[in-house]
N, C-alpha and C. Protein backbone atom coordinates (compact mmCIF):
# COMPACT_ATOMS: atom_id res chain seq x y z
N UNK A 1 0.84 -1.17 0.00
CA UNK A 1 0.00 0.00 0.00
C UNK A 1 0.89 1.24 0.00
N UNK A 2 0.35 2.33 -0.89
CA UNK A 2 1.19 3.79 -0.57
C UNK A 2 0.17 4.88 -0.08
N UNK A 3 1.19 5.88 0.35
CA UNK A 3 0.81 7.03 0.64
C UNK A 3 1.21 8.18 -0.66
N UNK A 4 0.30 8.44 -0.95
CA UNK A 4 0.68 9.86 -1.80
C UNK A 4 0.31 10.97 -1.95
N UNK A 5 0.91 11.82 -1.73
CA UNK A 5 0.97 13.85 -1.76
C UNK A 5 1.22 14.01 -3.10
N UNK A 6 0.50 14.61 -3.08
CA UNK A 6 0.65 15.71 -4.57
C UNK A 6 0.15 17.11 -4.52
N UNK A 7 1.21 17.81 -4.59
CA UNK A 7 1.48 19.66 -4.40
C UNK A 7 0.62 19.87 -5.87
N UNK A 8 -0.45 20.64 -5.70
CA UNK A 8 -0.65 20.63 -7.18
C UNK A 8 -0.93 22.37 -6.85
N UNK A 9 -0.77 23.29 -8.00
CA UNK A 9 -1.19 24.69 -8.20
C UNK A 9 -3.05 24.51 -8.10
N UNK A 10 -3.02 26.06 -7.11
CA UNK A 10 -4.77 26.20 -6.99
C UNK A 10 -5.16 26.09 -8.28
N UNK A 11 -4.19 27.15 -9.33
CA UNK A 11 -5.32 27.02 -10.80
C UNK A 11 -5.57 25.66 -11.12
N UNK A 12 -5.34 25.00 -11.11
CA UNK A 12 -5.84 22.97 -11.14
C UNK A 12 -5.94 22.66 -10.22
N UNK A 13 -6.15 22.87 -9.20
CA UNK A 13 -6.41 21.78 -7.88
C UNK A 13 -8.07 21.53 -7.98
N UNK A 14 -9.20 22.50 -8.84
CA UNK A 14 -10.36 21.64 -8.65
C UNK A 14 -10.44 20.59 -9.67
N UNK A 15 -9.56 21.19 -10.89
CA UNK A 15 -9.98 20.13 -11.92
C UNK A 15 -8.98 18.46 -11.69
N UNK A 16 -8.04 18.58 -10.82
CA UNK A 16 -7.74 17.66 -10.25
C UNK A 16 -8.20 16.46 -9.54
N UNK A 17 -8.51 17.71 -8.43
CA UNK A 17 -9.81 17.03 -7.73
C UNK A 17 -11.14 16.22 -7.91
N UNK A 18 -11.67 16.79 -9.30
CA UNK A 18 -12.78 16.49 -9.89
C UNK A 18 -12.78 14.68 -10.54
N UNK A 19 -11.09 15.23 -11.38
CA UNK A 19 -10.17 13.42 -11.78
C UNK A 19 -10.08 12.79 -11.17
N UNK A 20 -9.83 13.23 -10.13
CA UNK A 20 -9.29 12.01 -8.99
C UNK A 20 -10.67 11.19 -8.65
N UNK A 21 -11.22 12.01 -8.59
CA UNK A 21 -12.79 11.26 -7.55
C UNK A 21 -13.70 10.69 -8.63
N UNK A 22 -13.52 11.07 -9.97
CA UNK A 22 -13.81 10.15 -10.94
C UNK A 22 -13.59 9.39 -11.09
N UNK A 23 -12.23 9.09 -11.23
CA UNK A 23 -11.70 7.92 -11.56
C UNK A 23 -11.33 6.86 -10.87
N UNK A 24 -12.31 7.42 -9.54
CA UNK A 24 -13.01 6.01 -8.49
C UNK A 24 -12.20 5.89 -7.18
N UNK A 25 -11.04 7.22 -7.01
CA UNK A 25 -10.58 7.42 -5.74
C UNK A 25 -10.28 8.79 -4.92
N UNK A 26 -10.30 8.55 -3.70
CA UNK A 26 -10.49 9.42 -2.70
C UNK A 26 -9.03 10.14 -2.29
N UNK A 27 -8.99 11.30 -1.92
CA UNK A 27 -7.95 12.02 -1.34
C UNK A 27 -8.66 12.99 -0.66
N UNK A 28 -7.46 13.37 0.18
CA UNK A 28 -8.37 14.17 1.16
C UNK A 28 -6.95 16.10 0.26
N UNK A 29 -7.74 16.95 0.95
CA UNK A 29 -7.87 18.26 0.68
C UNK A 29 -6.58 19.18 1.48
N UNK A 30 -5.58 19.74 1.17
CA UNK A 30 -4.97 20.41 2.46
C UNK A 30 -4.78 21.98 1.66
N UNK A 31 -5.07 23.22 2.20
CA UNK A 31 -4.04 24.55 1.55
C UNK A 31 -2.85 24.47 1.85
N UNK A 32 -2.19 24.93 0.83
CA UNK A 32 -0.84 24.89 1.20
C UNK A 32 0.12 26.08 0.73
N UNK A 33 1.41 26.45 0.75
CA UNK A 33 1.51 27.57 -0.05
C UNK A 33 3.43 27.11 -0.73
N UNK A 34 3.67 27.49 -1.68
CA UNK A 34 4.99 27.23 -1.94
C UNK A 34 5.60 28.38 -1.78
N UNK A 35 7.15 27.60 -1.26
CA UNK A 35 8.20 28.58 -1.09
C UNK A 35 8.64 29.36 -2.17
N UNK A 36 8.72 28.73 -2.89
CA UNK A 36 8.59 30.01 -4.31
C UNK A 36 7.64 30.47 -4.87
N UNK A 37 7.65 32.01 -4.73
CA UNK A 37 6.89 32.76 -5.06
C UNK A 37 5.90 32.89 -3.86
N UNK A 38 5.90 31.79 -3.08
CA UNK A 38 4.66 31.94 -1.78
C UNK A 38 3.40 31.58 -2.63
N UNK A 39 3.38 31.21 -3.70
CA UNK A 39 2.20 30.86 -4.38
C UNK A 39 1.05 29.59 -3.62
N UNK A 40 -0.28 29.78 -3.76
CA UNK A 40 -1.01 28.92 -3.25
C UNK A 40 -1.08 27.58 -4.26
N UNK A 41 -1.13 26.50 -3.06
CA UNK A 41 -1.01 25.51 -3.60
C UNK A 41 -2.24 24.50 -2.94
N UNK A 42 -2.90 23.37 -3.82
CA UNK A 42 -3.30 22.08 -2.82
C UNK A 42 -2.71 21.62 -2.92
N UNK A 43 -2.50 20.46 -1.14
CA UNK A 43 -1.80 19.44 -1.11
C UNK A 43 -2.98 17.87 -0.92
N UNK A 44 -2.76 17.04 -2.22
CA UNK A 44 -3.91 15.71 -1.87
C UNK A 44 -2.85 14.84 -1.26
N UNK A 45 -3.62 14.07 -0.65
CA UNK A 45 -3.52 13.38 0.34
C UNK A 45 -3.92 11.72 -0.25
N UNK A 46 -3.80 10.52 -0.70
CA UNK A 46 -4.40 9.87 -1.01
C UNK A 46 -2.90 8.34 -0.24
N UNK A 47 -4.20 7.92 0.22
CA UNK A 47 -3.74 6.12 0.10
C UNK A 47 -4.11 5.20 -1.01
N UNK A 48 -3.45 4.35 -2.00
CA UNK A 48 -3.68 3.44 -2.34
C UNK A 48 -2.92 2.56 -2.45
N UNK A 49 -3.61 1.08 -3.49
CA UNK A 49 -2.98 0.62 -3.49
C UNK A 49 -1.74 0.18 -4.64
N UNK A 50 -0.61 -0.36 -4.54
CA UNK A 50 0.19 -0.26 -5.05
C UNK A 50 0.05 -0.45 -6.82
N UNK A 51 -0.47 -0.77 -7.28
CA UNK A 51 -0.61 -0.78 -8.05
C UNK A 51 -1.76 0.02 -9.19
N UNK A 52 -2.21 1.19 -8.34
CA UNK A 52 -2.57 2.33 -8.74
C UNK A 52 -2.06 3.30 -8.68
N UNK A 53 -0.82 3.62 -8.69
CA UNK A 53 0.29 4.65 -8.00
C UNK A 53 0.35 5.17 -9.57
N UNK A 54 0.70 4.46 -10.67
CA UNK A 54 0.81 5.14 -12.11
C UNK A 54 -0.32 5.49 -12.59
N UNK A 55 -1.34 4.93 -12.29
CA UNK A 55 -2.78 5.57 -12.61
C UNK A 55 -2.89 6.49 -12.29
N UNK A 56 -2.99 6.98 -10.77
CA UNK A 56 -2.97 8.33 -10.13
C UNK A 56 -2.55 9.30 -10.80
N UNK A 57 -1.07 8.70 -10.88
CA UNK A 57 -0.01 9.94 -11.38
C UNK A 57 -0.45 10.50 -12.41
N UNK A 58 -0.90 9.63 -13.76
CA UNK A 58 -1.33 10.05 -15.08
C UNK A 58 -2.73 11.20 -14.60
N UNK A 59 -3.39 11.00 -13.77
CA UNK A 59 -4.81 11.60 -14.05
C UNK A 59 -4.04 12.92 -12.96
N UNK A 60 -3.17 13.22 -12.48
CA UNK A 60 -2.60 14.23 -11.75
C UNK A 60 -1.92 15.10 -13.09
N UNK A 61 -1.26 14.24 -13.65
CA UNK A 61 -0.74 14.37 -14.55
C UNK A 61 -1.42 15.61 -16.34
N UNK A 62 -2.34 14.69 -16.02
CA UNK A 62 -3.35 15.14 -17.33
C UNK A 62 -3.95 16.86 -16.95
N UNK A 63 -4.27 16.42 -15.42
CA UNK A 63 -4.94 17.81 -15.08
C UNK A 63 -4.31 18.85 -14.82
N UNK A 64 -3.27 19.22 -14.32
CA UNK A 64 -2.66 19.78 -13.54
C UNK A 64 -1.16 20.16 -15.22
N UNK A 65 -1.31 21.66 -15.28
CA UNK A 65 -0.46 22.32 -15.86
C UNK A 65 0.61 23.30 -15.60
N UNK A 66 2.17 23.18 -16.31
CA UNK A 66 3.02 24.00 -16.21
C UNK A 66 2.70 25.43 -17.03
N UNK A 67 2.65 26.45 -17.11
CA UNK A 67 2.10 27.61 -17.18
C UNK A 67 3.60 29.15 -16.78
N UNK A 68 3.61 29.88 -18.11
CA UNK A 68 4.57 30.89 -17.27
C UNK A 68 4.02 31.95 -16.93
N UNK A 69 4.19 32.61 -15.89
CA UNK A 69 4.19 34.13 -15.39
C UNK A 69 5.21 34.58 -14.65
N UNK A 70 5.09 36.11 -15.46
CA UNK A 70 5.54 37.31 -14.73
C UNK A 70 5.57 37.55 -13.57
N UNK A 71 6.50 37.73 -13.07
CA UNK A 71 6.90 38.60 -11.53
C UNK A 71 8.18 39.43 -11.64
N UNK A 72 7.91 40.43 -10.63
CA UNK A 72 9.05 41.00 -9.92
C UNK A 72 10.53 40.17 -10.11
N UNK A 73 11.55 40.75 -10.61
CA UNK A 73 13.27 40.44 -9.76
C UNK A 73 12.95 39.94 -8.63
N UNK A 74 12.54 41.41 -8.08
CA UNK A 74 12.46 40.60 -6.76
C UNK A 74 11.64 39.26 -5.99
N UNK A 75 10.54 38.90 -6.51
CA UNK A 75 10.35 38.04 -6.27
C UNK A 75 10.82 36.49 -6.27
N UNK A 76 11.32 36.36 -8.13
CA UNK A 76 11.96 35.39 -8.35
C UNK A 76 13.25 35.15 -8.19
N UNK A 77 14.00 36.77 -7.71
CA UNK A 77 15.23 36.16 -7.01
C UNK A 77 15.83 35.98 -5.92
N UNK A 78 14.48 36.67 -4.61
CA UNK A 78 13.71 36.79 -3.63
C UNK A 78 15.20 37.40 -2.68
N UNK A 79 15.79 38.84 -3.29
CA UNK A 79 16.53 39.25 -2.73
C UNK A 79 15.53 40.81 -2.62
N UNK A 80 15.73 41.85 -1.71
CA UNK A 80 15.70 42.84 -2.42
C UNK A 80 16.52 43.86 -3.29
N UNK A 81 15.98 45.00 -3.89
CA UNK A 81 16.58 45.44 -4.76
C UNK A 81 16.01 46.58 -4.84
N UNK A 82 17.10 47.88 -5.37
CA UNK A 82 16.15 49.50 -5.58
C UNK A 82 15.41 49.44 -7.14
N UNK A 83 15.86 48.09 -8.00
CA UNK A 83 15.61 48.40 -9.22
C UNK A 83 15.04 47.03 -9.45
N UNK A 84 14.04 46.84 -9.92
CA UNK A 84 13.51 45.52 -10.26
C UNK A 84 12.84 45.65 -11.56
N UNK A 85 12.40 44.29 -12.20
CA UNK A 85 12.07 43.89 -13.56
C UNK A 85 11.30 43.14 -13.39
N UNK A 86 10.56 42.74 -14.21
CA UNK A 86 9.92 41.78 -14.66
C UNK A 86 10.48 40.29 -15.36
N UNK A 87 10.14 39.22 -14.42
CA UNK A 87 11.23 37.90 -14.89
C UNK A 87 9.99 37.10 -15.50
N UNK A 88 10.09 36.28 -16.52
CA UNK A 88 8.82 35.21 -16.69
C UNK A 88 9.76 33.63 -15.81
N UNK A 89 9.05 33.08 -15.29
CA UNK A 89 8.81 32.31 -14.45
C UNK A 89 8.17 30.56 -14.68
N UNK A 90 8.64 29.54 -15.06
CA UNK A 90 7.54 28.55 -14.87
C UNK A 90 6.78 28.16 -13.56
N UNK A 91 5.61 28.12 -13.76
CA UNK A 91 4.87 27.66 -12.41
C UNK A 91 3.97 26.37 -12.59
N UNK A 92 3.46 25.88 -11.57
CA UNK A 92 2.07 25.07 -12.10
C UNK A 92 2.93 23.68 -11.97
N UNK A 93 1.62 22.70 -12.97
CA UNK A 93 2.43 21.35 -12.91
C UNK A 93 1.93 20.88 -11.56
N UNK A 94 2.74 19.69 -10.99
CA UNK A 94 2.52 18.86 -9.76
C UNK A 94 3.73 18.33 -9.25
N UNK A 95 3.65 17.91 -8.14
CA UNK A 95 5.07 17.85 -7.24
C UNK A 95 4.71 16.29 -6.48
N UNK A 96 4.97 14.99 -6.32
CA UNK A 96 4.56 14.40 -6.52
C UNK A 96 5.49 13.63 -5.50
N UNK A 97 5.19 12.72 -4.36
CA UNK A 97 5.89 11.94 -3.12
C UNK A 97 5.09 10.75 -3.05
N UNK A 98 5.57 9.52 -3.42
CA UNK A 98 4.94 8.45 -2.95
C UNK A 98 5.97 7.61 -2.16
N UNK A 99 5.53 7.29 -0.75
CA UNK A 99 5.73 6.11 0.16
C UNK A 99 4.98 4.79 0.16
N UNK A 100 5.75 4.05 0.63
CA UNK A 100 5.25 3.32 1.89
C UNK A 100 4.29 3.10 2.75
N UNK A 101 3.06 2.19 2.80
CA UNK A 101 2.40 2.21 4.39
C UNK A 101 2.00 0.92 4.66
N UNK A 102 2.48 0.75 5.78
CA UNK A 102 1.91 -0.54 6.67
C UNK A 102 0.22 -0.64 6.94
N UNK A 103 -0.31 0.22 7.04
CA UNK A 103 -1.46 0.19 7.53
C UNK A 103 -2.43 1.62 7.12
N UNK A 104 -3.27 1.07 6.58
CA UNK A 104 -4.43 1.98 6.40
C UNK A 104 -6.14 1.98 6.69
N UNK A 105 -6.35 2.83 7.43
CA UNK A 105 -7.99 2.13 7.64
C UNK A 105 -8.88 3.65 7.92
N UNK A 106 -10.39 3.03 7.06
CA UNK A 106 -10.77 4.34 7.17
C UNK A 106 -12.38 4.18 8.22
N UNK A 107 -12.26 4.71 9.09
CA UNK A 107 -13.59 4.31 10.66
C UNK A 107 -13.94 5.22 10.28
C-alpha cells in the first residue's frame, strides 16, 4: 500500500480534484503555499494501493499544468533590490511523493 501527496497549483487543484474522484478514488484536501513565489497551492492526500500509483499519477498528470508568469526580480530572485524587472517564471504542474504504508484504515 502507498501514501501519496501531490502539491498541485490552486489554478488545477479543482480540476484535479474532480479526476481524482472520478476515476473512483479518494484524497483528502490540504491549503498549502509554496516557497517560491509563496504561491497557493493544494496538497492531496491519497492512500492506495500499489498498483494504482501510475494511474494516479497520469490523471494528476493530465490535469494539472506548467504555465509561465511574470513577476518581480524581486520576487523570483527573492533578494531585495532599488531596481527591479519583470522575470517570466515557470509555475504550475505537480510535485509528486509516494511512500510506503503498513497500515491503512478508514472508521
Amino acid at each position: 500500500m502507498k501514501l501519496m501527496f501531490a502539491i498541485v497549483n490552486n489554478d488545477d487543484s479543482h480540476s484535479v480534484s474532480s479526476a481524482i474522484t472520478k476515476a473512483g478514488f479518494r484524497a483528502t484536501k490540504l491549503a498549502s503555499s509554496g516557497g517560491f513565489l509563496s504561491s497557493g497551492n493544494t496538497t492531496f492526500m491519497m492512500a492506495c494501493e500499489d498498483g494504482d500509483v501510475d494511474r494516479i499519477i497520469e490523471v494528476i498528470r493530465t490535469h494539472s499544468r506548467k504555465r509561465k508568469q511574470k513577476v518581480s526580480s524581486e520576487m523570483a530572485l527573492g533578494v531585495e533590490s532599488s531596481t527591479s524587472f519583470p522575470v517570466e517564471v515557470s509555475v504550475g504542474g505537480a510535485t509528486i511523493f509516494v511512500t510506503a504504508i503498513d497500515r491503512f484504515e478508514r472508521v
